[in-house]
PDB file of N, CA and C in Angstrom:
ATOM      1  N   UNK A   1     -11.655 -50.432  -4.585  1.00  0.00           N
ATOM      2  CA  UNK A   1     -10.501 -51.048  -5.219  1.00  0.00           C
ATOM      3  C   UNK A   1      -9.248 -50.193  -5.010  1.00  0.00           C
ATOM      4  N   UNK A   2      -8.296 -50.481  -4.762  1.00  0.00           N
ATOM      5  CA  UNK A   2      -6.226 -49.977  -4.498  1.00  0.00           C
ATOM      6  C   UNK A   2      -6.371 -48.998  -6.097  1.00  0.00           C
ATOM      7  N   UNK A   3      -6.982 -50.012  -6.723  1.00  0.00           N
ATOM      8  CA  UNK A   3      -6.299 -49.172  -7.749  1.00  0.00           C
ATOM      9  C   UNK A   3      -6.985 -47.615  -8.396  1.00  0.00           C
ATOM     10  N   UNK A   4      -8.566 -47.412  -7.801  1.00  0.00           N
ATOM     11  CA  UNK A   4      -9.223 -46.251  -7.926  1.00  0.00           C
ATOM     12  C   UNK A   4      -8.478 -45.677  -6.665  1.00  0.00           C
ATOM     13  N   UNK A   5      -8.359 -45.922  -5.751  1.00  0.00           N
ATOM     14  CA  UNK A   5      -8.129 -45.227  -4.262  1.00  0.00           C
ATOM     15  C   UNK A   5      -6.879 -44.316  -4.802  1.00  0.00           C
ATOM     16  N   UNK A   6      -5.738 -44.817  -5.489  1.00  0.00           N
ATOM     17  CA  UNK A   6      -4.310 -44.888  -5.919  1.00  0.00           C
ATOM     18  C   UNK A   6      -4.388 -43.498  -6.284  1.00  0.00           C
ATOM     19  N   UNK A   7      -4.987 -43.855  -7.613  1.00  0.00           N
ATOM     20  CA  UNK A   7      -5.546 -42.851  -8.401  1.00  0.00           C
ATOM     21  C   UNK A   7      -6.378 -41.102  -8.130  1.00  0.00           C
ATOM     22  N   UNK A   8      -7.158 -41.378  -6.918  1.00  0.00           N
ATOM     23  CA  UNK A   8      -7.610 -40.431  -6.380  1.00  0.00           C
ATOM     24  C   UNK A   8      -6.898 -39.903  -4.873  1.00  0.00           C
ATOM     25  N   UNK A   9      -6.083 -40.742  -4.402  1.00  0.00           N
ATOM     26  CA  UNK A   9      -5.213 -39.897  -3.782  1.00  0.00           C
ATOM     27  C   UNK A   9      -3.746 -39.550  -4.656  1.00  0.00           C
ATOM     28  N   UNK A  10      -3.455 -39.530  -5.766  1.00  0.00           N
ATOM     29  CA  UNK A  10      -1.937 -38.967  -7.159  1.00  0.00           C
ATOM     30  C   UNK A  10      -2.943 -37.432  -6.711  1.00  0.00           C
ATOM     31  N   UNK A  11      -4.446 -37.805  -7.591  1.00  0.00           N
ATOM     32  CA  UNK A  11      -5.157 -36.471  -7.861  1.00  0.00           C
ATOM     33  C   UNK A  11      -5.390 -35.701  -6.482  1.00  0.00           C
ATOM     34  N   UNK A  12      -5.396 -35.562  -5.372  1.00  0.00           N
ATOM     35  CA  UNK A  12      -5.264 -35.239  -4.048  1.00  0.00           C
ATOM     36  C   UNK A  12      -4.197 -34.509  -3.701  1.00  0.00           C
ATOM     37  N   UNK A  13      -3.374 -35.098  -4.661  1.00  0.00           N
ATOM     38  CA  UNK A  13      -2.059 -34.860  -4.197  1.00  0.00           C
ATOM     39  C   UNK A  13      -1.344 -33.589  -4.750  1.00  0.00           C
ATOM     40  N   UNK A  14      -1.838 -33.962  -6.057  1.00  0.00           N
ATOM     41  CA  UNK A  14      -1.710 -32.858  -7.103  1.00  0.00           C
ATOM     42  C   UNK A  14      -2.258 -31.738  -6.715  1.00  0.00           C
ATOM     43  N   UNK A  15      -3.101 -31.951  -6.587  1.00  0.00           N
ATOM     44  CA  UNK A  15      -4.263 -30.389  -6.401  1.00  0.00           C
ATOM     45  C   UNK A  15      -3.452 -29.934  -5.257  1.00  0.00           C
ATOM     46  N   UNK A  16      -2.943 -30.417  -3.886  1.00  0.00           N
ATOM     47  CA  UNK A  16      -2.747 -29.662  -2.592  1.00  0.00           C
ATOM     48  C   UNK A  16      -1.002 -29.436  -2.665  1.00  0.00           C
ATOM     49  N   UNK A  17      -0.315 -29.717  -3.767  1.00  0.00           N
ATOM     50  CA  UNK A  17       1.027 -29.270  -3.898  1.00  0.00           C
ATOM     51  C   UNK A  17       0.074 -28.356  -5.298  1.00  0.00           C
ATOM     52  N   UNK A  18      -0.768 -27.615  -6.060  1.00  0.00           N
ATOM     53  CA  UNK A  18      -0.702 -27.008  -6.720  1.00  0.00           C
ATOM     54  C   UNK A  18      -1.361 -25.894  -5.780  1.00  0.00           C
ATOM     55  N   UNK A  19      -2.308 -26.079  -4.898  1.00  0.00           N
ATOM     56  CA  UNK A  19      -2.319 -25.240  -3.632  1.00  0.00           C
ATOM     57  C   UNK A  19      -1.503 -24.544  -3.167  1.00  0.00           C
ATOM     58  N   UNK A  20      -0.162 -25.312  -2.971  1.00  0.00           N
ATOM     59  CA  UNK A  20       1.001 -24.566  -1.915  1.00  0.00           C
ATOM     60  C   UNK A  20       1.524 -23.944  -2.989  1.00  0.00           C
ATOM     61  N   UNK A  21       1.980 -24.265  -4.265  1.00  0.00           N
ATOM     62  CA  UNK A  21       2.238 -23.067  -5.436  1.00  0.00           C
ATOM     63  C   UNK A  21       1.600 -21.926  -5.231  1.00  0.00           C
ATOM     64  N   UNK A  22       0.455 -22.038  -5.346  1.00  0.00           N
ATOM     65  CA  UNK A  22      -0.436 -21.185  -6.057  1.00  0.00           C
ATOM     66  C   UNK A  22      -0.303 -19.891  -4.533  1.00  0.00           C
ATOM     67  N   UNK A  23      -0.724 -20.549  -3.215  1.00  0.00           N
ATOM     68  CA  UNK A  23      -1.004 -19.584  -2.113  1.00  0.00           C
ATOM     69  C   UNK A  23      -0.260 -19.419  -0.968  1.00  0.00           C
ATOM     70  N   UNK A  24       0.527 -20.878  -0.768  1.00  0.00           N
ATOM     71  CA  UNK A  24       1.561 -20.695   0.617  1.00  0.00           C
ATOM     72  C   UNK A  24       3.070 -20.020  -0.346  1.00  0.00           C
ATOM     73  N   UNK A  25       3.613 -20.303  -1.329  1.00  0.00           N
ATOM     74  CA  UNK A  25       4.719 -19.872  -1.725  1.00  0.00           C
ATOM     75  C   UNK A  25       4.588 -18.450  -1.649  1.00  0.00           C
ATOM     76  N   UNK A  26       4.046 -17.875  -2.023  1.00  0.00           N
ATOM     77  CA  UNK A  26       3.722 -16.413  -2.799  1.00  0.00           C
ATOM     78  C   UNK A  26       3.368 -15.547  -1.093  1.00  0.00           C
ATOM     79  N   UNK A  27       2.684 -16.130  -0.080  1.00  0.00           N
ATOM     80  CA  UNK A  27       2.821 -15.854   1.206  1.00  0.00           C
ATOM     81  C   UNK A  27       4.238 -15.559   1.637  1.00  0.00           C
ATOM     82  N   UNK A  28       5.176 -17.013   1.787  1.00  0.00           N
ATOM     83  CA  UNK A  28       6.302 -17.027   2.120  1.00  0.00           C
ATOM     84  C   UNK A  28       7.418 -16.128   2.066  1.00  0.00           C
ATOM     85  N   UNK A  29       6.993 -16.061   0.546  1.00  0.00           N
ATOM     86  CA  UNK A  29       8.326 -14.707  -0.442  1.00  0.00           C
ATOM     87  C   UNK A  29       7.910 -13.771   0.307  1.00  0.00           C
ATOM     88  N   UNK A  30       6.698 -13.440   0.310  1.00  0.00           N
ATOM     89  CA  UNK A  30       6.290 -11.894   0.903  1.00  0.00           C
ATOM     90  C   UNK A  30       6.991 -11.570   2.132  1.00  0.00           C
ATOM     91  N   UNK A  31       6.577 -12.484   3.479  1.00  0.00           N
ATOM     92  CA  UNK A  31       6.993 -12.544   4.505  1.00  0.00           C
ATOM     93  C   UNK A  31       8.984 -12.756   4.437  1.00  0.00           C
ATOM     94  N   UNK A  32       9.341 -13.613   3.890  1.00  0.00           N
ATOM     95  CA  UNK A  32      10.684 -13.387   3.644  1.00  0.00           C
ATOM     96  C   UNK A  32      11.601 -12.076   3.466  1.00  0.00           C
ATOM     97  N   UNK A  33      10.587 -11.386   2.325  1.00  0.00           N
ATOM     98  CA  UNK A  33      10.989 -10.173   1.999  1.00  0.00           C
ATOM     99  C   UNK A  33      10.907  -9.040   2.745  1.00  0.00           C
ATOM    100  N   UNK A  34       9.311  -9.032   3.119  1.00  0.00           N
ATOM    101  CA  UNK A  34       9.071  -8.168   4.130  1.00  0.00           C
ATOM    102  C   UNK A  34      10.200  -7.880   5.424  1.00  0.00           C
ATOM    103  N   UNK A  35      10.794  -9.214   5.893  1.00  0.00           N
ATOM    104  CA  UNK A  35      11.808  -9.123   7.324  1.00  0.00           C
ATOM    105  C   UNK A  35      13.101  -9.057   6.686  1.00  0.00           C
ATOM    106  N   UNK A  36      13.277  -8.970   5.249  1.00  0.00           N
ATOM    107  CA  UNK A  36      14.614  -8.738   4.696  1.00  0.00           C
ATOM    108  C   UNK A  36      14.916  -6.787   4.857  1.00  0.00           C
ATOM    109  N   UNK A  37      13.502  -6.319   4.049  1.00  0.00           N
ATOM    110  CA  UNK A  37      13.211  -4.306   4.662  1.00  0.00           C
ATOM    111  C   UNK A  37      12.966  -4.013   5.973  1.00  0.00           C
ATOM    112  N   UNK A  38      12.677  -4.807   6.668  1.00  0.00           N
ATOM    113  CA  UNK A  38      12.667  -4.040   8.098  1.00  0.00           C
ATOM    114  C   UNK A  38      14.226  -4.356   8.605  1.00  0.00           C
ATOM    115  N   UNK A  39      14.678  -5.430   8.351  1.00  0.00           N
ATOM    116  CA  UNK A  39      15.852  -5.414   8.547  1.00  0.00           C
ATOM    117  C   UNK A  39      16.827  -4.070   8.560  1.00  0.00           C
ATOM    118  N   UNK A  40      16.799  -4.238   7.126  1.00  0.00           N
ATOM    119  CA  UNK A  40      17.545  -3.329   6.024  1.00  0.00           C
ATOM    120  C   UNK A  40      17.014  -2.066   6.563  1.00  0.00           C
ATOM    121  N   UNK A  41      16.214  -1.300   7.214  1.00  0.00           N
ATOM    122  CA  UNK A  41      15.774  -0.159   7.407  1.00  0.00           C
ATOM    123  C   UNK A  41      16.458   0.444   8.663  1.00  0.00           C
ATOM    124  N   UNK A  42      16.456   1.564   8.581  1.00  0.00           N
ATOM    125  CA  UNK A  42      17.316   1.786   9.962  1.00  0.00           C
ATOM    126  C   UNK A  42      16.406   3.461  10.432  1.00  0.00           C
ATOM    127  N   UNK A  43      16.969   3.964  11.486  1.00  0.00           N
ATOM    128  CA  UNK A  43      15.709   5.180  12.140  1.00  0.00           C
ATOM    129  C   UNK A  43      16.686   6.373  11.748  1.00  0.00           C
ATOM    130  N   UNK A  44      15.966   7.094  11.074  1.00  0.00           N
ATOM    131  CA  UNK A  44      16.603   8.710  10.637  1.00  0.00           C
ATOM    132  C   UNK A  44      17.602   9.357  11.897  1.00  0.00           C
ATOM    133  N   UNK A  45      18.261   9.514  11.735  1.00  0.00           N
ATOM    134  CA  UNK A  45      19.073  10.654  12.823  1.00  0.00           C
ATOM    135  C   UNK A  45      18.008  11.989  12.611  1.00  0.00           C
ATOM    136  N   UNK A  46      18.540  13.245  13.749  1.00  0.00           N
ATOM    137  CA  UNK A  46      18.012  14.384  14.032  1.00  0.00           C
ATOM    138  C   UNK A  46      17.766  15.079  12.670  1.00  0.00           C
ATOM    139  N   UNK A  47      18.809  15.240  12.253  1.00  0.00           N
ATOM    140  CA  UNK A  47      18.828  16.328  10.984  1.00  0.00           C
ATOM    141  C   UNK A  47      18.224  15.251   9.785  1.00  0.00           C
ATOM    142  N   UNK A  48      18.106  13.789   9.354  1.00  0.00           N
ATOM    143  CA  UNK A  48      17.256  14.048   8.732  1.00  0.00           C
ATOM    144  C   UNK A  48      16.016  13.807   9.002  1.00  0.00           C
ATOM    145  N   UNK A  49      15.427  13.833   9.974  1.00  0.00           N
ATOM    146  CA  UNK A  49      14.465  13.784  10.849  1.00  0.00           C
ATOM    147  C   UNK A  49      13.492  15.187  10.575  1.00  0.00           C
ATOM    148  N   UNK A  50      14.783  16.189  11.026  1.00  0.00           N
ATOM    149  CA  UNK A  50      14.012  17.687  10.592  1.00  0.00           C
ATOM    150  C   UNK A  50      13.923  17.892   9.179  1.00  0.00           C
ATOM    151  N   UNK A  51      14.542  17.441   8.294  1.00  0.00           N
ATOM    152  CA  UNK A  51      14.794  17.934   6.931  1.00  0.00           C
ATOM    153  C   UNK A  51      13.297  17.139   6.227  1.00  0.00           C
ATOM    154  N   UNK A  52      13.354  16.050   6.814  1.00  0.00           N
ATOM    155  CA  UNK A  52      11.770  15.937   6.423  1.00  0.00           C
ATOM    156  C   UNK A  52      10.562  16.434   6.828  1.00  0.00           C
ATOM    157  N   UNK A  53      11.165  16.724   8.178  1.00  0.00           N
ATOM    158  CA  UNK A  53       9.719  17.683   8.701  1.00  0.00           C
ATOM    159  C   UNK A  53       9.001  18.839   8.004  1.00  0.00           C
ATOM    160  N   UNK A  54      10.408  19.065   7.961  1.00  0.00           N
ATOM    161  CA  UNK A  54      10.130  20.566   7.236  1.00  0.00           C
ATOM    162  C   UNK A  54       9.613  20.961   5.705  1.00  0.00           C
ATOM    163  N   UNK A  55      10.108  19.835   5.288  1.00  0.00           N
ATOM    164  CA  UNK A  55       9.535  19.300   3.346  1.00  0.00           C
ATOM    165  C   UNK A  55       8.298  19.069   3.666  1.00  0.00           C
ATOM    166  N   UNK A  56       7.869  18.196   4.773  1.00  0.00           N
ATOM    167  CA  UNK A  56       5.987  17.829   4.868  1.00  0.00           C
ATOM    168  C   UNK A  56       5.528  19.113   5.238  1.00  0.00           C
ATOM    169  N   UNK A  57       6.099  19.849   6.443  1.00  0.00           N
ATOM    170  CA  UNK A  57       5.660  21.357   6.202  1.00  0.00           C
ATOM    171  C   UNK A  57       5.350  21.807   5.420  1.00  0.00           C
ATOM    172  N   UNK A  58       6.263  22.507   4.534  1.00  0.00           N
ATOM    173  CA  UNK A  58       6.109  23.030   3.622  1.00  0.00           C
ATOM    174  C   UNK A  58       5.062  22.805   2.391  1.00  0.00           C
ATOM    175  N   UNK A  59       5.188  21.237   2.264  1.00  0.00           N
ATOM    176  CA  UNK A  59       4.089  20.975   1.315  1.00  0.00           C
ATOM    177  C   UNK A  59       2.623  21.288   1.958  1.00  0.00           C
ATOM    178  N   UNK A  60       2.749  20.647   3.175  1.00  0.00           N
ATOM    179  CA  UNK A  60       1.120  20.834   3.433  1.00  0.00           C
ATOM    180  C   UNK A  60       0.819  22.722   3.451  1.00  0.00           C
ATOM    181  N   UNK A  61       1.308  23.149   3.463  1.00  0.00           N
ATOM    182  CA  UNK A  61       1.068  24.647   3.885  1.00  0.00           C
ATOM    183  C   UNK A  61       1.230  25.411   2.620  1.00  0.00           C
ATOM    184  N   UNK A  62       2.078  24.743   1.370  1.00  0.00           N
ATOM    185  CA  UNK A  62       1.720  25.272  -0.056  1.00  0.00           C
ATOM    186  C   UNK A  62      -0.127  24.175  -0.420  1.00  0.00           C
ATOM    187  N   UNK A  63       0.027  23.075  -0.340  1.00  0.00           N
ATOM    188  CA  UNK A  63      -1.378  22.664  -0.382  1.00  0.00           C
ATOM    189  C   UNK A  63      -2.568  23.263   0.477  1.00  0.00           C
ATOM    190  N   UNK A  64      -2.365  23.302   1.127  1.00  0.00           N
ATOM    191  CA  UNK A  64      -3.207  24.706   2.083  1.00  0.00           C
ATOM    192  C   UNK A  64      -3.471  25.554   1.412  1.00  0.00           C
ATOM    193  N   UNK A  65      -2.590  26.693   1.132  1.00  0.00           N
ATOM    194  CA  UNK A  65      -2.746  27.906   0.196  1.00  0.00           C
ATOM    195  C   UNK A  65      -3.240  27.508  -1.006  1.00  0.00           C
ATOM    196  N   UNK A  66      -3.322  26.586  -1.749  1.00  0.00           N
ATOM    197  CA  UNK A  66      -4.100  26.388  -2.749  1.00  0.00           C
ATOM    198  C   UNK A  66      -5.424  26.184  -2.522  1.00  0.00           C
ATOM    199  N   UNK A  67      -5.594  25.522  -1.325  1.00  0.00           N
ATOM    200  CA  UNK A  67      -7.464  24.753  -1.443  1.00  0.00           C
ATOM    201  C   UNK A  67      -7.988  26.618  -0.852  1.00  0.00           C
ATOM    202  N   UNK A  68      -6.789  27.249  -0.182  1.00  0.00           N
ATOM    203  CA  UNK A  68      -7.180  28.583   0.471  1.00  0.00           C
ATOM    204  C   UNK A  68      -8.034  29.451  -0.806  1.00  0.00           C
ATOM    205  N   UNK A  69      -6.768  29.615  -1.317  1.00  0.00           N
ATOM    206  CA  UNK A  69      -7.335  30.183  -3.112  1.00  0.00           C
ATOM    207  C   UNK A  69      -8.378  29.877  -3.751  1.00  0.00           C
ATOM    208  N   UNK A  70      -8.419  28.783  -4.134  1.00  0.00           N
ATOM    209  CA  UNK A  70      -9.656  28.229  -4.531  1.00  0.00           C
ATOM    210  C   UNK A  70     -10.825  28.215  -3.788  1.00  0.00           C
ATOM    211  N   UNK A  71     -10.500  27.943  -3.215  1.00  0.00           N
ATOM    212  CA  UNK A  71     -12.104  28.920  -1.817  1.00  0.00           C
ATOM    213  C   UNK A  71     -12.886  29.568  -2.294  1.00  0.00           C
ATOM    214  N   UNK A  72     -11.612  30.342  -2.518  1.00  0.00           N
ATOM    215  CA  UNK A  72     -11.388  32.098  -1.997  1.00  0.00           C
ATOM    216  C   UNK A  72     -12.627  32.518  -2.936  1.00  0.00           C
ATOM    217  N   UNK A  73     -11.935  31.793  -4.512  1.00  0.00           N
ATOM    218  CA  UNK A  73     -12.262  32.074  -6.056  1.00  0.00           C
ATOM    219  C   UNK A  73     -13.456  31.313  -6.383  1.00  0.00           C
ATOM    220  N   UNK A  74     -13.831  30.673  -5.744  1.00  0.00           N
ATOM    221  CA  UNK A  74     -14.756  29.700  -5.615  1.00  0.00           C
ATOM    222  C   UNK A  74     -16.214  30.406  -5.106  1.00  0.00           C
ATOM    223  N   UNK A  75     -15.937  30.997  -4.329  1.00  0.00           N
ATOM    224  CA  UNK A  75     -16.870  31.647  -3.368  1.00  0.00           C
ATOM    225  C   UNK A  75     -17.738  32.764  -4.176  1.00  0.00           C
ATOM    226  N   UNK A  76     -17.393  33.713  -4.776  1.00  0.00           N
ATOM    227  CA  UNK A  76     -17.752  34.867  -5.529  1.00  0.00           C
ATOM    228  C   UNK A  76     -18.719  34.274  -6.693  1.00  0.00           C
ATOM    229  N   UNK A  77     -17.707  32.956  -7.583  1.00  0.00           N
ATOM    230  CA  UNK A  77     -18.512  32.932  -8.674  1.00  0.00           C
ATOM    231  C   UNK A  77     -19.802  31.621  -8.213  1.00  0.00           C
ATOM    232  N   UNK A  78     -19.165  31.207  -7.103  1.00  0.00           N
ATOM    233  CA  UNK A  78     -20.720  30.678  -7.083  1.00  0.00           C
ATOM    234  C   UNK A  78     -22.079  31.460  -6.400  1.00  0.00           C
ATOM    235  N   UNK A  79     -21.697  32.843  -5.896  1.00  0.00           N
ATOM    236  CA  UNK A  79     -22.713  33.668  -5.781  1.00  0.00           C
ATOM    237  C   UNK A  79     -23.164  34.069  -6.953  1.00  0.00           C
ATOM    238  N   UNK A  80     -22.467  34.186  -7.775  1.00  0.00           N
ATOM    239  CA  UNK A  80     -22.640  35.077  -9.166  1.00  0.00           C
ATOM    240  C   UNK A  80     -23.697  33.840  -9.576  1.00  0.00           C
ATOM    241  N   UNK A  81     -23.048  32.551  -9.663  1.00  0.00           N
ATOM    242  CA  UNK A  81     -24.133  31.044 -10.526  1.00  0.00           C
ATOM    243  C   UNK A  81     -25.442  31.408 -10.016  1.00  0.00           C
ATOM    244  N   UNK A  82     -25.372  31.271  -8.715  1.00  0.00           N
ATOM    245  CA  UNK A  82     -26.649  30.410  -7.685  1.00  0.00           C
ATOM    246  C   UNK A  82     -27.484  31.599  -7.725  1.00  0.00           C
ATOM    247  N   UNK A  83     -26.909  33.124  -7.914  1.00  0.00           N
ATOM    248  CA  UNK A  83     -27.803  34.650  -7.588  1.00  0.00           C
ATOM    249  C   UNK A  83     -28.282  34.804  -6.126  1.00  0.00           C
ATOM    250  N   UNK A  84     -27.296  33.955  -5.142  1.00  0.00           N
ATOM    251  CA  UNK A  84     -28.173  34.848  -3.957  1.00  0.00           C
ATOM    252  C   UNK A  84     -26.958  35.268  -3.046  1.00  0.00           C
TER     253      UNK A  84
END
């Protein structure tokens, strides 16, 4: 019957525009946004190029000296735990 068919394609209809809410919109924004920051982004010149180098330096090589330390301190008292 037109008039069940009617009815179950409204409900068809509904569900696949609550679909594109729910999973293509929320895609879209992303991707929108996403090519709005690459846009918007631009490539470091030299100096601050180095000025970060040298900050990741530095950190990794103070994080270094710590796991160094702890080793270090690490080492003794687990001879002392284990006794051998």
């Amino acid at each position: 019957p037109p008039s069940l068919w009617s009815k179950n394609n409204e409900y068809n209809m509904g569900e696949k525009e609550g679909f594109k809410e729910v999973a293509i919109e929320p895609l879209r924004q992303f991707a929108k946004d996403s090519m709005h920051l690459v846009k918007k982004c631009t490539k470091p010149d030299r100096k601050e190029f180095t000025t970060i180098a040298k900050a990741v330096g530095v950190g990794f090589s103070i994080m270094g000296f710590i796991g160094f330390f702890v080793k270090l301190v690490h080492i003794p008292i687990n001879n002392i735990l284990v006794g051998g």
